[in-house]
Protein backbone atom coordinates (compact mmCIF):
# COMPACT_ATOMS: atom_id res chain seq x y z
CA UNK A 1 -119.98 -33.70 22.75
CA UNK A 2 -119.06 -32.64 26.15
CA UNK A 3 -120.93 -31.57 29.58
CA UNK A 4 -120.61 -27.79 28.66
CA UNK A 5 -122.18 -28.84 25.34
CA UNK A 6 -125.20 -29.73 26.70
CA UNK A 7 -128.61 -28.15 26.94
CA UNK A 8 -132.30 -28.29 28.11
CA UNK A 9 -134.55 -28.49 24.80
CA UNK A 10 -136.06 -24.75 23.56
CA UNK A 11 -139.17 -24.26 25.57
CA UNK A 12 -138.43 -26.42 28.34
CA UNK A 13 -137.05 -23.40 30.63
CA UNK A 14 -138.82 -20.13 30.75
CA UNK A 15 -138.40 -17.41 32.97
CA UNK A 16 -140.78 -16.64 35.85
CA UNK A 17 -142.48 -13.80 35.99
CA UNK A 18 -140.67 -10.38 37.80
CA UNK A 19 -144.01 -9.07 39.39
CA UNK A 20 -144.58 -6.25 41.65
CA UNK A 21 -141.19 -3.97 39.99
CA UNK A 22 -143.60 -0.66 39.26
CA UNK A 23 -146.42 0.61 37.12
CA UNK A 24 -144.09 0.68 34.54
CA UNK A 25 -143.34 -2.91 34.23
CA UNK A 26 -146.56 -3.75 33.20
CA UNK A 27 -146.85 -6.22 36.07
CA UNK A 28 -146.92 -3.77 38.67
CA UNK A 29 -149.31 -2.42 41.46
CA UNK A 30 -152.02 -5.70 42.18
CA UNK A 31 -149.10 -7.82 40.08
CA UNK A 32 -152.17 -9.84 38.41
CA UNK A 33 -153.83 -10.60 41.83
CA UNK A 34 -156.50 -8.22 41.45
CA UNK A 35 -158.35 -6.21 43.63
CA UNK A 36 -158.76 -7.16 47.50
CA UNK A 37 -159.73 -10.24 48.69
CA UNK A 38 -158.47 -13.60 50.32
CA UNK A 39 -156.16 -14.05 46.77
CA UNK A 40 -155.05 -11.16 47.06
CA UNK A 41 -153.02 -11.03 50.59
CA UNK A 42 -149.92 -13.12 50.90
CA UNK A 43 -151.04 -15.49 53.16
CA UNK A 44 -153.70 -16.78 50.63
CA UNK A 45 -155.44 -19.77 52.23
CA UNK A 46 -154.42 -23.24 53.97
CA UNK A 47 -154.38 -27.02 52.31
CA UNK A 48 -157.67 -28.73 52.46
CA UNK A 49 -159.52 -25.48 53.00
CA UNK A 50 -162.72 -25.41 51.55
CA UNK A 51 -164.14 -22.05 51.78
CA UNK A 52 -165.56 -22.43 55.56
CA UNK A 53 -167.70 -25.65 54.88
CA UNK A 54 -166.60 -28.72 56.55
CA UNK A 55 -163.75 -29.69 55.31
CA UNK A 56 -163.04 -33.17 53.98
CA UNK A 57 -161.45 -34.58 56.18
CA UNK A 58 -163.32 -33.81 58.88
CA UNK A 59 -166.68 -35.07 57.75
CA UNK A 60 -165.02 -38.35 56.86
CA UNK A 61 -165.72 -40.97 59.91
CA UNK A 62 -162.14 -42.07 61.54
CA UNK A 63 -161.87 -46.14 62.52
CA UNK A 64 -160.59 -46.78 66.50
CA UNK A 65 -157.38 -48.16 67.04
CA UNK A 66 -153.99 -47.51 65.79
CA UNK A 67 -151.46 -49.56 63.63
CA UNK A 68 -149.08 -51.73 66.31
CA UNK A 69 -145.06 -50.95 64.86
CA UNK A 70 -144.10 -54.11 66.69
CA UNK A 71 -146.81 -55.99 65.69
CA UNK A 72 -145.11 -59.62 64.39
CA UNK A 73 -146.08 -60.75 60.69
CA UNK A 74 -145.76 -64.52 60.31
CA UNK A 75 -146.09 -66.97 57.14
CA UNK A 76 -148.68 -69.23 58.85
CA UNK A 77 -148.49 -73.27 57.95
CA UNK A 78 -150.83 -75.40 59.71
CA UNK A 79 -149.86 -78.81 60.21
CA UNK A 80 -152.36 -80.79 58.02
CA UNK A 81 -150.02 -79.19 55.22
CA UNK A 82 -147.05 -81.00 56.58
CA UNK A 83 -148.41 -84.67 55.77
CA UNK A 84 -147.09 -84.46 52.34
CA UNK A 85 -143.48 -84.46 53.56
CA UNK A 86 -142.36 -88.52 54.05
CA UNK A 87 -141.99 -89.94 57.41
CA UNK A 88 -139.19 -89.09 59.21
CA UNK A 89 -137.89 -86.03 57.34
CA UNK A 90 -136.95 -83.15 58.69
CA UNK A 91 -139.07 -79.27 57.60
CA UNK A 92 -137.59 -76.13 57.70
CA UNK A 93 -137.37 -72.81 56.32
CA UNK A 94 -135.93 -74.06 52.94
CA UNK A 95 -138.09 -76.71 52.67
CA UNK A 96 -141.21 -74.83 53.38
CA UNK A 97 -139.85 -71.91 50.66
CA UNK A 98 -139.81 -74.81 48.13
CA UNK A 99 -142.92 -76.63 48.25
CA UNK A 100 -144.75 -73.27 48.45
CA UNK A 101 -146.41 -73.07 51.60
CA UNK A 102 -144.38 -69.61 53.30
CA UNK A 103 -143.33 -66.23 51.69
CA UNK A 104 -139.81 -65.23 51.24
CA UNK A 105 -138.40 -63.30 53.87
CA UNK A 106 -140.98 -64.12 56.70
CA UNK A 107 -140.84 -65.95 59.72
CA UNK A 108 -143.08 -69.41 59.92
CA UNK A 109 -145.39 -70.20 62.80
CA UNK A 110 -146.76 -73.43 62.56
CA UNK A 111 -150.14 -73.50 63.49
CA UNK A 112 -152.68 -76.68 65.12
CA UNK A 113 -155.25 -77.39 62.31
CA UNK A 114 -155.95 -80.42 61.14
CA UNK A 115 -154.44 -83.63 61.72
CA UNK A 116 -150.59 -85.02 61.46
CA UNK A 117 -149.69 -88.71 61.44
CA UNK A 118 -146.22 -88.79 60.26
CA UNK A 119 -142.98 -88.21 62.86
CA UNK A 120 -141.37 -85.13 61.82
CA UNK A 121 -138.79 -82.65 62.90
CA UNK A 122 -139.92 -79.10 62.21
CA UNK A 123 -138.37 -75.91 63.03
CA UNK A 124 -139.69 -72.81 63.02
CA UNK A 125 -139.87 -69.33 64.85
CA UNK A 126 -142.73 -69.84 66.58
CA UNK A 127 -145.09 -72.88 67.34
CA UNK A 128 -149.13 -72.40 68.81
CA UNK A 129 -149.23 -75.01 71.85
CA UNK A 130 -151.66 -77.52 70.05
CA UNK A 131 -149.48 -77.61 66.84
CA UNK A 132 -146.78 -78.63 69.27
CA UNK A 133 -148.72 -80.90 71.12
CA UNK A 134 -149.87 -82.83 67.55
CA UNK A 135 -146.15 -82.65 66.45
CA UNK A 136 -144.52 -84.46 69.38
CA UNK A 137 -147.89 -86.98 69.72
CA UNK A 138 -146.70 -88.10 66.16
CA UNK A 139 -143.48 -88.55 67.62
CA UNK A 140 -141.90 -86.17 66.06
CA UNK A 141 -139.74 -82.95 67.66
CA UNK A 142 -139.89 -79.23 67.43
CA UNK A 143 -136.90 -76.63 67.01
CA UNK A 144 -137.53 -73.08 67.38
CA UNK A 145 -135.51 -70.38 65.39
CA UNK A 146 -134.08 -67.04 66.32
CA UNK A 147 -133.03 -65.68 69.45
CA UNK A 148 -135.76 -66.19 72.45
CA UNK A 149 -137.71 -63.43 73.67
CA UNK A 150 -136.48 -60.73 75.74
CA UNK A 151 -138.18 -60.04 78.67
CA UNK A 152 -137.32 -57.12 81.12
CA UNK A 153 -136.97 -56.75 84.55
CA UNK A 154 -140.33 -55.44 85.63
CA UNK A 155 -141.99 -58.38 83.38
CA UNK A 156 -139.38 -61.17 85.02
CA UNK A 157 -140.34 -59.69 88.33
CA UNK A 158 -143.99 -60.17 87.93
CA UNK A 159 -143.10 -63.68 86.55
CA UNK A 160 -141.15 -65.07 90.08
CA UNK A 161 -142.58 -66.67 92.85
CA UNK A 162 -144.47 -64.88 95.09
CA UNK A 163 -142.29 -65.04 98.71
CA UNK A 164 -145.00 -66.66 101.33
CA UNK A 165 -145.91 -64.77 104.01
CA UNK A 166 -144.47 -64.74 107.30
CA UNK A 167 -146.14 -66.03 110.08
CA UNK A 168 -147.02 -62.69 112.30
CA UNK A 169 -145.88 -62.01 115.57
CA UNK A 170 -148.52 -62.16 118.40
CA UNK A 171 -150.63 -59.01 119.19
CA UNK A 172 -149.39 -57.41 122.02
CA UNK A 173 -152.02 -56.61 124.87
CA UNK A 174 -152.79 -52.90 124.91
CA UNK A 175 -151.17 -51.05 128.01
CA UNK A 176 -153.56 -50.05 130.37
CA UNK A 177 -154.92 -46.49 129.91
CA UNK A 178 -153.05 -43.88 131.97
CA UNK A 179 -154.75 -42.47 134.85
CA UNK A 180 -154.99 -38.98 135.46
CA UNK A 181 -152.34 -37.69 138.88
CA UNK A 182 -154.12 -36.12 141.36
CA UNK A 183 -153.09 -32.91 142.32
CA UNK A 184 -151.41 -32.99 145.17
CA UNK A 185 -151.85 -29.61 148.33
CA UNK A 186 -149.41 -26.77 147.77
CA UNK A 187 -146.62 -26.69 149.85
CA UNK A 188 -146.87 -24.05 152.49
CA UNK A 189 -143.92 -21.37 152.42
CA UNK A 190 -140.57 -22.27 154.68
CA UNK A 191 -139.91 -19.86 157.30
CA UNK A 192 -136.18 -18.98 157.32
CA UNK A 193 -134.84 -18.80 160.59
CA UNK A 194 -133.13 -15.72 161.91
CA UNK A 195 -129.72 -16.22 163.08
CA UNK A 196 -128.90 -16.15 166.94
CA UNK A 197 -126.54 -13.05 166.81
CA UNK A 198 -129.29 -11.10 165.01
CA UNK A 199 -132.01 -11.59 167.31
């Protein structure tokens, strides 16, 4: 047997219907839409309609909020789980995967609750501030994993030192207010004088 030999089963294809070709194809004028009516035009009628009742979806009530895409999922250990591991030894990601206590493929925080009482060195990706506290108590030491946060320039900028003010420069006194000029007498008009050879 070859490509070309092969076919669909008998009955599995079957031609679609040729509507709308004349009244003398037998499926011709309506083309088995019937008379008039919102079936009958070719725009028919929209998903989720519902004949001009409420739809669905609309009487439904909708939850607040929205679904954070950057939103970090963590395995979560909390330290009380770490006192089964001997004294001294050191807990990772492999370690962890082993005894059970993280999924595959996640990153571990280590979370504060409950108590720790052997020294330890743990890494992780990311550490709450008590379990670190507990952690290096015990005199153990923390390692975090990955690459450190990125933080951009408007954040970093909101993040520096404040520069303290400068003292100001003393207030100058305000000039005294302009008084108004008097008006001073028109001039009276110059008399030219008349040349000796003229007179």
């Amino acid at each position: 047997m070859q490509l070309h030999d092969l076919k669909p089963s008998p009955g599995a294809h079957r031609r679609s219907r040729r509507v709308g070709r004349g009244t003398g194809s037998g499926r011709g004028k309506t083309s088995g839409r019937g008379q008039k009516g919102q079936n009958a035009r070719s725009e028919g009628f929209r998903l989720g309609f519902e004949g001009g009742q409420m739809p669905f979806s609309q009487r439904i009530p909708k939850l607040p909020g929205f679904k954070n895409p950057f939103k970090k999922i963590y395995s979560v250990v909390n330290i009380s789980k770490l006192s089964r591991f001997a004294d001294g030894a050191k807990v990772d990601a492999k370690t962890l995967l082993e005894e059970g206590l993280v999924h595959e493929g996640e990153e571990i925080k280590i979370l504060g609750t409950g108590r720790l009482k052997r020294r330890l060195t743990v890494e992780a990706h990311a550490f709450s501030a008590s379990a670190r506290d507990a952690i290096e108590k015990a005199g153990g030491s923390v390692t975090v994993l990955g690459q450190p946060r990125k933080i951009g320039a408007k954040r970093t900028a909101a993040k520096a030192p404040k520069p303290l003010p400068t003292p100001e420069a003393p207030k100058q006194a305000p000039a005294a207010a302009k008084q108004p000029r008097a008006k001073s007498a028109p001039t009276a008009p110059v008399e030219e004088a008349t040349p000796p050879d003229e007179a």
